[in-house]
N, C-alpha and C. Protein backbone atom coordinates (compact mmCIF):
# COMPACT_ATOMS: atom_id res chain seq x y z
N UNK A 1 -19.11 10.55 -13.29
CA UNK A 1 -19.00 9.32 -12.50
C UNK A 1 -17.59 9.22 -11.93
N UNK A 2 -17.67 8.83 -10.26
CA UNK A 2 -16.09 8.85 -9.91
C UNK A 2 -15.88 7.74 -9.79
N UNK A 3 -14.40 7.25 -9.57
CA UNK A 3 -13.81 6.14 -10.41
C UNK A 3 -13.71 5.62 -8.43
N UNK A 4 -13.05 4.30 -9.11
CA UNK A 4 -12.88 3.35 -7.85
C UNK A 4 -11.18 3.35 -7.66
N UNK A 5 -10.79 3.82 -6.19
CA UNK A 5 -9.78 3.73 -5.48
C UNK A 5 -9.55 2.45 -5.07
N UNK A 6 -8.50 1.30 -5.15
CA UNK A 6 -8.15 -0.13 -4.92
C UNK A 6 -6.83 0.26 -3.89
N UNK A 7 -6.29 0.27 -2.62
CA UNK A 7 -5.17 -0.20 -1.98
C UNK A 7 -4.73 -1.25 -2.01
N UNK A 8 -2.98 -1.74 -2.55
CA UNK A 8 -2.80 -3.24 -2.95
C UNK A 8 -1.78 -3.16 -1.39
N UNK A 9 -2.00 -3.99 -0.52
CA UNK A 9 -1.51 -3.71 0.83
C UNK A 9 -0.44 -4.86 0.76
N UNK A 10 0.84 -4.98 2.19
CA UNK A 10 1.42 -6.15 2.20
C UNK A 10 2.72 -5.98 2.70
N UNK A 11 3.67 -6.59 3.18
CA UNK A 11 4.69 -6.86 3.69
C UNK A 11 5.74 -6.87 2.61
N UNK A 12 6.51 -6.05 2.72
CA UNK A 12 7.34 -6.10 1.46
C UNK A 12 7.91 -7.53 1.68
N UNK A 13 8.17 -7.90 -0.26
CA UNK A 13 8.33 -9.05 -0.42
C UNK A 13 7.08 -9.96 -1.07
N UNK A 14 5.57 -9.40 -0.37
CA UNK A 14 4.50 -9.87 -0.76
C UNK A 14 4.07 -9.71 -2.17
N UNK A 15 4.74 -9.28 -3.16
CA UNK A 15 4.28 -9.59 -4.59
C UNK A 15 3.31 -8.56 -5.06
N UNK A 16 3.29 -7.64 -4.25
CA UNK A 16 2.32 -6.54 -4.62
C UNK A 16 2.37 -5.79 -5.93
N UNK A 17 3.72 -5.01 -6.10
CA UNK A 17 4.16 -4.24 -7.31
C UNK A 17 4.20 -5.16 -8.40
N UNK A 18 4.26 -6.64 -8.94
CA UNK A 18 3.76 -7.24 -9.71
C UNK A 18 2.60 -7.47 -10.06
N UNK A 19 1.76 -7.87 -9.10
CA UNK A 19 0.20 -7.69 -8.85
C UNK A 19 -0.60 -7.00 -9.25
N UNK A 20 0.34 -5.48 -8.55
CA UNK A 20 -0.69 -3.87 -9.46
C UNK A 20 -0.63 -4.06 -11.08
N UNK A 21 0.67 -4.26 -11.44
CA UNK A 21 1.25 -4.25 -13.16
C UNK A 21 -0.17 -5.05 -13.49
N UNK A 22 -0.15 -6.10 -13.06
CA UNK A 22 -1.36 -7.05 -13.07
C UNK A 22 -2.90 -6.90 -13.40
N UNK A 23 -3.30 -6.60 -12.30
CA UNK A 23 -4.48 -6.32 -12.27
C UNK A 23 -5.04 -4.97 -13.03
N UNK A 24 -3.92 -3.92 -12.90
CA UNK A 24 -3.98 -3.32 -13.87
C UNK A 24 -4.77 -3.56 -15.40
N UNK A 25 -3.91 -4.11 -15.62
CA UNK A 25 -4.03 -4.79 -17.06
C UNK A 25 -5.13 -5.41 -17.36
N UNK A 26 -5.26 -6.46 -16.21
CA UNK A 26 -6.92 -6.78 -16.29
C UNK A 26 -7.63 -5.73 -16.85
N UNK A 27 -7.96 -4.70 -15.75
CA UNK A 27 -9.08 -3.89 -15.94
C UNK A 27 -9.11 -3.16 -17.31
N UNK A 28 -7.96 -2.74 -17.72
CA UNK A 28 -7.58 -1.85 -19.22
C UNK A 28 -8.26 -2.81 -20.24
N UNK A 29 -8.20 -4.09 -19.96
CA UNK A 29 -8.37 -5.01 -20.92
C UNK A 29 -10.35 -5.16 -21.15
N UNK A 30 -10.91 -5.18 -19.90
CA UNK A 30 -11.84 -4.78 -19.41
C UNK A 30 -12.59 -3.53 -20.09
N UNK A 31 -11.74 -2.42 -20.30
CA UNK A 31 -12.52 -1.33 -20.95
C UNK A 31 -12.70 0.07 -19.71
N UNK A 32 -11.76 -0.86 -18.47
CA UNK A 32 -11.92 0.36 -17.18
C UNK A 32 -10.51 1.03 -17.39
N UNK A 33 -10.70 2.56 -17.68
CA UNK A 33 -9.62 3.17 -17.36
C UNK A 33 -8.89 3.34 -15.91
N UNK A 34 -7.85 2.81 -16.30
CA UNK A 34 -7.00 2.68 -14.89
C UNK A 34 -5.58 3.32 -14.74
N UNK A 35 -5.52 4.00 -13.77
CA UNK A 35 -3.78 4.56 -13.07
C UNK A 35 -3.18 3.67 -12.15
N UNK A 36 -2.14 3.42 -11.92
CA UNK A 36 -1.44 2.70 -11.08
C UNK A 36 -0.20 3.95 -10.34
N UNK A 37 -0.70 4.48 -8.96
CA UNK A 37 0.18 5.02 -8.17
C UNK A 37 1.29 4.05 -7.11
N UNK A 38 2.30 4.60 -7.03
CA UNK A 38 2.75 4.09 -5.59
C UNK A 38 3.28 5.45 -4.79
N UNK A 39 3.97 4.99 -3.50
CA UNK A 39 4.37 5.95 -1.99
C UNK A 39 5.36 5.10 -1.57
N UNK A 40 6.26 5.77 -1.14
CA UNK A 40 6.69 7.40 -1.65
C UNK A 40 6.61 7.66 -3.28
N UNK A 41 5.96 9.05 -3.02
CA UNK A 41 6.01 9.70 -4.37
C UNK A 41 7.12 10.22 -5.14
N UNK A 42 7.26 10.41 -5.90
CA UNK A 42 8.45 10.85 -6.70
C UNK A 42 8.42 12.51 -6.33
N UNK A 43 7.77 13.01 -5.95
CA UNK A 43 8.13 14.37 -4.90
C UNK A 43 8.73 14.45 -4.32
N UNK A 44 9.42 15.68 -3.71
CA UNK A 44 10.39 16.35 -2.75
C UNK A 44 10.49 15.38 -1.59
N UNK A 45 9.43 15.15 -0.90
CA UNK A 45 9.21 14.17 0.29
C UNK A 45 9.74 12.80 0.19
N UNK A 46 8.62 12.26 -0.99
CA UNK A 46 8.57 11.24 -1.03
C UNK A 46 10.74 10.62 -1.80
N UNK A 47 11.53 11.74 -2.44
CA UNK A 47 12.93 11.38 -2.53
C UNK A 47 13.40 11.26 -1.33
N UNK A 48 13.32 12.27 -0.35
CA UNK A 48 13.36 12.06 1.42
C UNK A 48 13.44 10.64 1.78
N UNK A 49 11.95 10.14 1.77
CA UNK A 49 11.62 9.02 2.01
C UNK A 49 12.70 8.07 1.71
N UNK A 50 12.51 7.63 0.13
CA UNK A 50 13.27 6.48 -0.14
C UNK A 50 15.25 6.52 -0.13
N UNK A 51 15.18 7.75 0.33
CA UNK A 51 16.91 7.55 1.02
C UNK A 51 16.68 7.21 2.49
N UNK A 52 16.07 7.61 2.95
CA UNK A 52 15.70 6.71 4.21
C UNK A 52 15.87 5.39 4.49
N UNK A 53 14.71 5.31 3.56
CA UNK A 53 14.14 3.57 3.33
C UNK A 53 15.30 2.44 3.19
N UNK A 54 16.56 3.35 1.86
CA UNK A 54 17.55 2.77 1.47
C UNK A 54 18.96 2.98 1.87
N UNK A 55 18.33 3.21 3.06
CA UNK A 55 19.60 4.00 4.02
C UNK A 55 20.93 4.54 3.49
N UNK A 56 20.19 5.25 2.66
CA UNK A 56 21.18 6.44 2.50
C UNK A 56 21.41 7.91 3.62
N UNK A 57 20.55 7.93 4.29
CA UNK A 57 20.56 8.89 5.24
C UNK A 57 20.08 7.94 6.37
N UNK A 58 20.68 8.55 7.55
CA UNK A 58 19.68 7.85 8.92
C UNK A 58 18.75 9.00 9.25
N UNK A 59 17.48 8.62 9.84
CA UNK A 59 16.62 8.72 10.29
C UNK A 59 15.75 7.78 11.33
N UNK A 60 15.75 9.36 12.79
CA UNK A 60 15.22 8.79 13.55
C UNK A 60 13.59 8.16 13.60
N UNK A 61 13.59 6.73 13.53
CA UNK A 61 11.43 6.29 13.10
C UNK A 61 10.69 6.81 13.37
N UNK A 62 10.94 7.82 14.44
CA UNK A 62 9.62 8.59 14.97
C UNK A 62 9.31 9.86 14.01
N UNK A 63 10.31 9.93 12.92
CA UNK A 63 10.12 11.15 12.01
C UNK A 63 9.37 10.54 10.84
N UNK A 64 9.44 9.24 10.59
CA UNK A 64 9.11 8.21 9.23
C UNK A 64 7.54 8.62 9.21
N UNK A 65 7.31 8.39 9.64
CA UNK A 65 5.76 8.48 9.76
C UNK A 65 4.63 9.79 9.58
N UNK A 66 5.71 10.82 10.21
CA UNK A 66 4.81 11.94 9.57
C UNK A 66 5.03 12.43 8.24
N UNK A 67 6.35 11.95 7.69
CA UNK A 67 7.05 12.44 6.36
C UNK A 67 5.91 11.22 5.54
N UNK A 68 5.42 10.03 5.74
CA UNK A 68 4.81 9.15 4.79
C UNK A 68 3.45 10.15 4.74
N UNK A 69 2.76 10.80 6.08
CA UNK A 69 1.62 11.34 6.25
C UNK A 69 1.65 12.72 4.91
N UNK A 70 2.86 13.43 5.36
CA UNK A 70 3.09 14.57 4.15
C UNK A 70 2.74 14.14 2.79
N UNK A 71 3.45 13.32 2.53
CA UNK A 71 3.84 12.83 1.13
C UNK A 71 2.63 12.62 0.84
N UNK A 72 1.93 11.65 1.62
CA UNK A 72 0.40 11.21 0.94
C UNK A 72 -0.68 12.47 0.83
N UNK A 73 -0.21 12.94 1.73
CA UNK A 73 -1.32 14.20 1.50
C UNK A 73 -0.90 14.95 -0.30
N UNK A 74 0.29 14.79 -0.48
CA UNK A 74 0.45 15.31 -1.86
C UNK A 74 -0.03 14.44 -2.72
N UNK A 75 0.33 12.97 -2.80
CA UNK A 75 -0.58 11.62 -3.21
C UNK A 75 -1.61 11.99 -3.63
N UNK A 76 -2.68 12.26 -2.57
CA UNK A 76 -4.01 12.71 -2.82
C UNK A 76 -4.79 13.83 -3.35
N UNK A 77 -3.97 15.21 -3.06
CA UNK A 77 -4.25 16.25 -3.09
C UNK A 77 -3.61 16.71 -4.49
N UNK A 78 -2.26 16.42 -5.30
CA UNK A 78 -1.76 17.29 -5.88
C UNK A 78 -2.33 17.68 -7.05
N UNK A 79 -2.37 18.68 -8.08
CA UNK A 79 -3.21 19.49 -8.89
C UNK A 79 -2.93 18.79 -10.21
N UNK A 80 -1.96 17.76 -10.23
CA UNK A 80 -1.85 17.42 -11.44
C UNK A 80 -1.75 16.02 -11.40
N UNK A 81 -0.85 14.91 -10.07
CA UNK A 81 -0.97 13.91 -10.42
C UNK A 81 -1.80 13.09 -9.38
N UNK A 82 -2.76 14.13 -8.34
CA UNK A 82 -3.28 13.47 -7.23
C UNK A 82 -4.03 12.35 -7.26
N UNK A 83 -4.42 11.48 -6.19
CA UNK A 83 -5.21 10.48 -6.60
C UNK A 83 -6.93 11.45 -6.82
N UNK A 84 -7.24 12.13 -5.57
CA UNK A 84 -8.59 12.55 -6.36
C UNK A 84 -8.98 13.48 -7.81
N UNK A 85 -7.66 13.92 -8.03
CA UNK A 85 -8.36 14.56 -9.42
C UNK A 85 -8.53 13.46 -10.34
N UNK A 86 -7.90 12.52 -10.10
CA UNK A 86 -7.84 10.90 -11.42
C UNK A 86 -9.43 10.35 -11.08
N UNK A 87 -9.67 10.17 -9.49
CA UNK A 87 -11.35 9.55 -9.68
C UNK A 87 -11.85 10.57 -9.85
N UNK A 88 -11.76 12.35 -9.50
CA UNK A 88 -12.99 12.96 -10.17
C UNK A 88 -13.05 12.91 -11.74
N UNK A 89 -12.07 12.05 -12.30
CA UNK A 89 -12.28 11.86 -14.12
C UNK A 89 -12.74 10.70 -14.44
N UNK A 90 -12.88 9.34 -13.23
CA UNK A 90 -13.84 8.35 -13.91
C UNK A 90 -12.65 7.04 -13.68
N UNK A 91 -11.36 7.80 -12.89
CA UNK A 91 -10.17 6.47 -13.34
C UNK A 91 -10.19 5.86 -12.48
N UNK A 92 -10.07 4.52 -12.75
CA UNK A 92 -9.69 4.13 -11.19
C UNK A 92 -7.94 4.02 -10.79
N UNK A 93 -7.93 4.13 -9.52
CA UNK A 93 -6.71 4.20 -9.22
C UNK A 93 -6.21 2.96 -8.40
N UNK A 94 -5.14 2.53 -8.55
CA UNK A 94 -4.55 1.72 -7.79
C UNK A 94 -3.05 1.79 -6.89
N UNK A 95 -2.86 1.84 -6.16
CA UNK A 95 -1.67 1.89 -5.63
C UNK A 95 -1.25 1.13 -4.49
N UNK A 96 0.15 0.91 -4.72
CA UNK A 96 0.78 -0.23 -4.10
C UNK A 96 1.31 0.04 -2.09
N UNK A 97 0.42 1.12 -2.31
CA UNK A 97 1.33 1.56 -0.67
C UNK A 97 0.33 2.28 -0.41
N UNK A 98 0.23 2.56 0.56
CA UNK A 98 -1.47 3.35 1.20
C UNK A 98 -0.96 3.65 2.54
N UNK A 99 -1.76 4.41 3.58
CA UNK A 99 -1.05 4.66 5.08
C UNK A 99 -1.78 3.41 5.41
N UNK A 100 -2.22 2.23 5.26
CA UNK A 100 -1.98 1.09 6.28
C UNK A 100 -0.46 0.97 6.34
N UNK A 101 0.37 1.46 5.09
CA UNK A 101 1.56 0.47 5.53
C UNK A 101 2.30 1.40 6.80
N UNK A 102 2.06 2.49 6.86
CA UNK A 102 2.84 3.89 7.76
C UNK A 102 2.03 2.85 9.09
N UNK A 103 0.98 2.50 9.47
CA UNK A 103 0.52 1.96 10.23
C UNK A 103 1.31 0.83 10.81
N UNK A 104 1.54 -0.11 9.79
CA UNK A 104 2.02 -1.02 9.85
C UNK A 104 3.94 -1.12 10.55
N UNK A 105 4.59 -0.27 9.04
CA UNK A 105 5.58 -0.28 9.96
C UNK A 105 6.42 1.04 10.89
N UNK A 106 5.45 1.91 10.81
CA UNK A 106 5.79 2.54 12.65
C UNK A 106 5.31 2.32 13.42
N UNK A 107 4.17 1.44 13.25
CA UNK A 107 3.49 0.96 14.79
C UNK A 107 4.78 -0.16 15.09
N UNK A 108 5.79 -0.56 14.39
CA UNK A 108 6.68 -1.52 15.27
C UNK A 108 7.65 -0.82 16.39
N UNK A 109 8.17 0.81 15.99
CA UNK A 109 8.57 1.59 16.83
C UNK A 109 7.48 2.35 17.19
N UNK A 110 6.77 2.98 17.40
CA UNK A 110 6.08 4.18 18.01
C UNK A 110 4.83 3.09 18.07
N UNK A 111 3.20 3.90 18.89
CA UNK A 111 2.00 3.12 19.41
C UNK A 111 1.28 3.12 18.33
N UNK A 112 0.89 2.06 18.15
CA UNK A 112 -0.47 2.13 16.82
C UNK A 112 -0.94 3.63 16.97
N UNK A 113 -1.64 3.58 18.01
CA UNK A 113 -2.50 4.88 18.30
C UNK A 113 -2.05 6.11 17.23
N UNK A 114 -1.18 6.07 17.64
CA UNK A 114 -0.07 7.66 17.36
C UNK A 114 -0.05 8.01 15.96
N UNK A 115 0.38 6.53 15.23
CA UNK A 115 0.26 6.62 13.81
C UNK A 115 -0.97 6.41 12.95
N UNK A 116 -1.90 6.42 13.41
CA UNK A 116 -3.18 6.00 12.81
C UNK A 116 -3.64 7.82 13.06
N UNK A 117 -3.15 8.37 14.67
CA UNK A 117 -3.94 9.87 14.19
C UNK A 117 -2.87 10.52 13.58
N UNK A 118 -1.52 10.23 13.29
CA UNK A 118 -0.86 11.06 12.32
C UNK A 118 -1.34 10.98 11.12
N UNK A 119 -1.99 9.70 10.87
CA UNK A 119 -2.23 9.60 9.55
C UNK A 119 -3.89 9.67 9.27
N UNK A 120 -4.73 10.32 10.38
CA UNK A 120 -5.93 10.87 10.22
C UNK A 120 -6.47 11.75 8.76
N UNK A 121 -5.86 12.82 8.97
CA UNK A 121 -6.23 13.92 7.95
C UNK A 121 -5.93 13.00 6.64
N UNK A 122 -4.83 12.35 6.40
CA UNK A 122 -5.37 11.53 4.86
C UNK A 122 -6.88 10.77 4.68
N UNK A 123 -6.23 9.89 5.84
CA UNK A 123 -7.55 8.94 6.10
C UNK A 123 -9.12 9.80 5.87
N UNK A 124 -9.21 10.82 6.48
CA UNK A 124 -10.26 11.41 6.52
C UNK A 124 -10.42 11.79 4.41
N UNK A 125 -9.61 12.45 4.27
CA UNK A 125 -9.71 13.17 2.72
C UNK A 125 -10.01 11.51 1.94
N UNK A 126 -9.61 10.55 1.91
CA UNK A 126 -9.75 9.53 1.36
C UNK A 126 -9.70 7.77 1.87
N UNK A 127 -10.39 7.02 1.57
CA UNK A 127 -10.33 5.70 1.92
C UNK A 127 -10.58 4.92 0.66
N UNK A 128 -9.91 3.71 0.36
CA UNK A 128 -10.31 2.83 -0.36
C UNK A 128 -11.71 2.20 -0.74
N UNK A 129 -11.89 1.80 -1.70
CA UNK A 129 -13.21 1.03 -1.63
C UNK A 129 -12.64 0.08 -1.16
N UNK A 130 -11.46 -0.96 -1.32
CA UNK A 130 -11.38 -1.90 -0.85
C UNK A 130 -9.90 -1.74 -0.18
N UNK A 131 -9.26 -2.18 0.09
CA UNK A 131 -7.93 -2.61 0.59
C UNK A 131 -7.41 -4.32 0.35
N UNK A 132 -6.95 -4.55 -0.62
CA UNK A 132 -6.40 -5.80 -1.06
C UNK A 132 -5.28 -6.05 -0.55
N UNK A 133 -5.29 -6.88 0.58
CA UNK A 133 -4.23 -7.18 1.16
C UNK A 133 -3.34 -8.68 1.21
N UNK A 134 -2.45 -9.08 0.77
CA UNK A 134 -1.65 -10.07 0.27
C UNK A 134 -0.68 -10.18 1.41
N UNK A 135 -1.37 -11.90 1.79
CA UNK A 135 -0.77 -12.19 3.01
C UNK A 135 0.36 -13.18 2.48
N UNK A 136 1.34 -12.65 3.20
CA UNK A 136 2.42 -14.03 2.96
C UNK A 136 3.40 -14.35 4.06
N UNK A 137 3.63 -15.14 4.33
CA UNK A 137 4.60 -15.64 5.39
C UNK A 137 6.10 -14.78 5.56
N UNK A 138 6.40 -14.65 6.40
CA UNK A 138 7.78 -13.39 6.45
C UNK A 138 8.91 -14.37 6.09
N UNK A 139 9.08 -15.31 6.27
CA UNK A 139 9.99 -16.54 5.72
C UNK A 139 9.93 -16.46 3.96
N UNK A 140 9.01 -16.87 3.42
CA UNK A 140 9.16 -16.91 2.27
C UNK A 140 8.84 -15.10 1.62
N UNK A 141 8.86 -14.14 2.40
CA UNK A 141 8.48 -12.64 1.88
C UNK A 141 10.41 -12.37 2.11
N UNK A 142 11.26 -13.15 3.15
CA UNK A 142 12.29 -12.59 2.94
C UNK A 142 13.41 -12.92 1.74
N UNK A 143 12.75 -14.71 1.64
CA UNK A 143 13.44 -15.04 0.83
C UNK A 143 12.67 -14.28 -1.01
N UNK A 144 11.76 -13.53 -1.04
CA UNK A 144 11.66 -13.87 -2.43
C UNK A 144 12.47 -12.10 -2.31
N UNK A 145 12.75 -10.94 -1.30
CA UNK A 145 13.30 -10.41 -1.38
C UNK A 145 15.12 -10.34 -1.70
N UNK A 146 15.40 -11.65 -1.10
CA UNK A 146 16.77 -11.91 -1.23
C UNK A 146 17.15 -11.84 -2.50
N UNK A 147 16.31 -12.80 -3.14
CA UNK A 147 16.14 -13.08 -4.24
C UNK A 147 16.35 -11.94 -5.57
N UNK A 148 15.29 -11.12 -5.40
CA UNK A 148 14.95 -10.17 -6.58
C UNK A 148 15.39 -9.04 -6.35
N UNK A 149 16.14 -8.59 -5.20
CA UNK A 149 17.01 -6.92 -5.11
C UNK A 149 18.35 -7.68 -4.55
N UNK A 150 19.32 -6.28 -4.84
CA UNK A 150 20.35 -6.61 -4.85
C UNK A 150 20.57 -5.70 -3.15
N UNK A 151 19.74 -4.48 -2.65
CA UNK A 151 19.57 -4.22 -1.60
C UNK A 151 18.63 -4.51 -0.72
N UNK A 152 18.91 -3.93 0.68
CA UNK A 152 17.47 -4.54 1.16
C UNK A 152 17.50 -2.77 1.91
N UNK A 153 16.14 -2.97 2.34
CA UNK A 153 15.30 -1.64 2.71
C UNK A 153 15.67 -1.26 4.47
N UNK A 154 15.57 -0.47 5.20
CA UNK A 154 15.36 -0.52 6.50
C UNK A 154 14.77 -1.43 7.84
N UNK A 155 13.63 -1.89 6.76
CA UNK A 155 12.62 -2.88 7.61
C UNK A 155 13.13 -4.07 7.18
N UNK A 156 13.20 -4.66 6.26
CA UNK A 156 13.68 -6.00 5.65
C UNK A 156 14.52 -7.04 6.46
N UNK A 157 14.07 -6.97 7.64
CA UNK A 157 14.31 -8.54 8.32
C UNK A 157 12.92 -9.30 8.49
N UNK A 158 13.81 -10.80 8.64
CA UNK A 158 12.59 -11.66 8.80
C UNK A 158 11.65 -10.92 10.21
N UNK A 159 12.16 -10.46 12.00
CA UNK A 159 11.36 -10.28 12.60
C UNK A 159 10.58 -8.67 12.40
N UNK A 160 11.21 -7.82 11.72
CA UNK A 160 10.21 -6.86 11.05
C UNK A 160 9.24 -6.98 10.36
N UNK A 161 9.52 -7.83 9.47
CA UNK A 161 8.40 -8.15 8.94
C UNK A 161 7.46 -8.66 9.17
N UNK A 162 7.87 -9.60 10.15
CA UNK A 162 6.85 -10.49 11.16
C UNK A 162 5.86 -9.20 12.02
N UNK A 163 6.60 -8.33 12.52
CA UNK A 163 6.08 -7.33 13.36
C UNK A 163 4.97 -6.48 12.57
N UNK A 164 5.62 -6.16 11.65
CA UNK A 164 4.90 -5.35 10.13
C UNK A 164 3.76 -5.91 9.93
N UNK A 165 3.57 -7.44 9.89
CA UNK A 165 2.61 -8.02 9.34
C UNK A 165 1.29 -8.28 10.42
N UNK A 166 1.94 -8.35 11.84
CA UNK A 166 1.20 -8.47 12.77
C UNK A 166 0.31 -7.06 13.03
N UNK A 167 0.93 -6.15 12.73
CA UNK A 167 0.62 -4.05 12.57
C UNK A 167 -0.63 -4.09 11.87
N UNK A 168 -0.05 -4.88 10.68
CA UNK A 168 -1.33 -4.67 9.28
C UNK A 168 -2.35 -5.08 10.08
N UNK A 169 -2.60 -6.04 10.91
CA UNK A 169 -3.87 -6.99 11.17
C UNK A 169 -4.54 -6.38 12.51
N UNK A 170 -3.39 -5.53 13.14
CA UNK A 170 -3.69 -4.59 14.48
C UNK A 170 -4.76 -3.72 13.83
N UNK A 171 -3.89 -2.77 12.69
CA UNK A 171 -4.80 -1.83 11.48
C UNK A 171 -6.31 -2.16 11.41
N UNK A 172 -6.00 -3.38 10.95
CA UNK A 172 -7.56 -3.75 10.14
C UNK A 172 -8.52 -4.06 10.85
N UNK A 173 -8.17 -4.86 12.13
CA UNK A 173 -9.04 -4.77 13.35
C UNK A 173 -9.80 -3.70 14.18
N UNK A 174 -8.69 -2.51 14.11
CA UNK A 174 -8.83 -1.32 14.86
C UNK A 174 -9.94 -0.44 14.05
N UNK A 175 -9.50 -0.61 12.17
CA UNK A 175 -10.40 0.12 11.57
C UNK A 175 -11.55 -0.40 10.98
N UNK A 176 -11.68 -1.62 11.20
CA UNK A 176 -12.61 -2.56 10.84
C UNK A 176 -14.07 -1.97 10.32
N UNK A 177 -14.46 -0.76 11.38
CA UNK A 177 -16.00 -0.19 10.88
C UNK A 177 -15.82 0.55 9.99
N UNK A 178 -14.85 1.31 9.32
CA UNK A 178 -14.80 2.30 8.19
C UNK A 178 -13.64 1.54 7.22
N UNK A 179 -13.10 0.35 7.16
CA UNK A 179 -12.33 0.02 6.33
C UNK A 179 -12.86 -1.33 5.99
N UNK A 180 -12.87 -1.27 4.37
CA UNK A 180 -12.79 -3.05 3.68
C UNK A 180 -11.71 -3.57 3.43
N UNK A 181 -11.01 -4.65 3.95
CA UNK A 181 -10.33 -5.12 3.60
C UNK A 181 -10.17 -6.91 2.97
N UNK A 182 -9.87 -7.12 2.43
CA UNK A 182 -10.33 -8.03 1.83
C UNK A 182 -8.76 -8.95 1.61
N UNK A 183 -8.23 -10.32 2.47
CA UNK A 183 -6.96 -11.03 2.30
C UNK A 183 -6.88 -11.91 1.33
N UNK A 184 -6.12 -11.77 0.39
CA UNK A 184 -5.47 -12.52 -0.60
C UNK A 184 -4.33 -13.46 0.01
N UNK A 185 -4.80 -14.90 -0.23
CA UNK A 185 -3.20 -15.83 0.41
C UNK A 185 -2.35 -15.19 -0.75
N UNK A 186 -1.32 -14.77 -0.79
CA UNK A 186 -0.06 -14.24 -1.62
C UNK A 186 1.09 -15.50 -1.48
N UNK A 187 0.78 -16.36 -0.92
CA UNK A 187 1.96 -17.39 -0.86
C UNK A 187 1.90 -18.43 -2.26
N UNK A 188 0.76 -18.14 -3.04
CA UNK A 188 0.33 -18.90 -4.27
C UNK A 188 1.17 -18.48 -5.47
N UNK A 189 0.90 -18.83 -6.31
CA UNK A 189 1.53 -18.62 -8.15
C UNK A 189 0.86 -17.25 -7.85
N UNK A 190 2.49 -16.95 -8.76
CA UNK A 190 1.49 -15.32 -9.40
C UNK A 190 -0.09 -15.39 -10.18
N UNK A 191 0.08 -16.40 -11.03
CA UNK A 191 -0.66 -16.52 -11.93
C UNK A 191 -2.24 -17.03 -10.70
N UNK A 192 -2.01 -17.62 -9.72
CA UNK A 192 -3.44 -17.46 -8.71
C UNK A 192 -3.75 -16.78 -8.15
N UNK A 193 -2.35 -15.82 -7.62
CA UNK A 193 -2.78 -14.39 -7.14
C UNK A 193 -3.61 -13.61 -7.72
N UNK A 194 -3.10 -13.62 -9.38
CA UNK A 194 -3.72 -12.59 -9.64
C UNK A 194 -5.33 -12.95 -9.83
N UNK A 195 -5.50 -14.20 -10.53
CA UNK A 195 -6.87 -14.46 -10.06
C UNK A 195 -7.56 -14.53 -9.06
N UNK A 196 -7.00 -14.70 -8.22
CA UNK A 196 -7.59 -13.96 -6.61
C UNK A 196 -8.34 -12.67 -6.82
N UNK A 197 -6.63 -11.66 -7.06
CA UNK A 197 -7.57 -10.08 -6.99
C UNK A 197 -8.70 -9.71 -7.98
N UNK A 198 -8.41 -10.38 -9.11
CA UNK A 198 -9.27 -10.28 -10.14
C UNK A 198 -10.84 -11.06 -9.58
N UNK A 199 -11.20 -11.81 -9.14
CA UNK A 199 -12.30 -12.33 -8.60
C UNK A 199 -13.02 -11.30 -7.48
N UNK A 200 -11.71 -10.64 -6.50
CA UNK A 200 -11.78 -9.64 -5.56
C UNK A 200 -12.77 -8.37 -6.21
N UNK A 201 -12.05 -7.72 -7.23
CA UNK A 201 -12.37 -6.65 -7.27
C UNK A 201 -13.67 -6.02 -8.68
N UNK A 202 -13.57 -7.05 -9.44
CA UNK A 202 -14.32 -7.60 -10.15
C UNK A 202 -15.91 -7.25 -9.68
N UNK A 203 -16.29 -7.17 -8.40
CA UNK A 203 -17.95 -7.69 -8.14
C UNK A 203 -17.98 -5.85 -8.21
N UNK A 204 -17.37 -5.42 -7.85
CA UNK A 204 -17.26 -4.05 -7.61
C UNK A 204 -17.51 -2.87 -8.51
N UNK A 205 -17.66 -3.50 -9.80
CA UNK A 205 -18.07 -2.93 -11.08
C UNK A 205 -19.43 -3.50 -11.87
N UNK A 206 -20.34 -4.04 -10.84
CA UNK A 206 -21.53 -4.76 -10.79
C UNK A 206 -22.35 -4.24 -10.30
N UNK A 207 -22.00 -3.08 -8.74
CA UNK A 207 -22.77 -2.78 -8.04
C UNK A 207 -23.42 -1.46 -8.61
């Protein structure tokens, strides 16, 4: 039996990487064996990546996007910590970053188009059952960032994020016939969020 793939989607700032810890736990508690991935990976690439991200190196955006496409292909593919060898064992997987977000924020520099077929060949090898996406206002997504890091990322302004968030919804529209996505208000208590996703994902182990 193969296991269920969950994408926890969102605008950094949106409460996601608490969320996964979260819902996680639910399910373990539940009796469903569960992994919790994120992207960038702790691979060759994915270290690339987050000096990028944390501008430790510059990089031109039009390169961001195929390096997220690489990385995930290892995400998915790799022989030991990929996401499909975990559902061909029954696990489900969860992870906090998926190529909506490569969607999301290089479609603010480069065309939706462009990054949706860079990021084809993942898309094709894998899709979510669902895509849990946690909407929150870029006002209060900057302030709870201010807040809880002591740096901020590449994208991390209020109108990036605004842009970012507008990307996600370009995404979900565009992929609407082959993608579920399913919006969580994220502007709530943790403690309603997580009952949100938990109500979300919940029916899904019924069917």
């Amino acid at each position: 039996m193969s296991g269920l793939f969950f994408a926890l989607e969102g605008i950094d700032g949106s409460g996601k990487s608490t969320q996964l810890q979260l819902l996680a736990g639910r399910l373990e508690a539940a009796g469903i064996p569960c992994l919790t991935t994120r992207e960038p990976t702790d691979g060759p690439i994915g270290q690339l990546l987050r000096q990028v991200l944390t501008r430790q190196l510059s990089c031109d955006s039009r390169v961001v996007a195929p390096l997220f496409a690489a990385d995930r292909l290892d995400h998915i593919l790799n022989a030991g910590t990929g996401v499909l060898q975990a559902l061909e064992r029954g696990i489900t997987v969860l992870s906090d970053r998926y190529y909506f977000s490569s969607y999301a924020y290089q479609g603010v520099d480069l065309p939706l188009e462009q990054v949706v077929e860079i990021n084809r060949p993942c898309a094709d090898l894998l899709r979510p059952a669902a895509t849990l996406f946690l909407d929150v206002d870029p006002d209060l997504a900057l302030e709870r960032i201010a807040r809880n890091r002591a740096g901020t990322e590449l994208f991390e302004t209020k109108d990036r994020l605004a842009r970012a968030r507008e990307q996600f919804f370009r995404a979900f529209d565009r992929e609407r016939e082959r993608e579920k996505v399913i919006i969580i208000p994220g502007g709530q208590s943790v403690e309603q969020v997580a009952e949100a996703l938990w109500a979300a994902v919940r029916p899904f182990y019924n069917e």
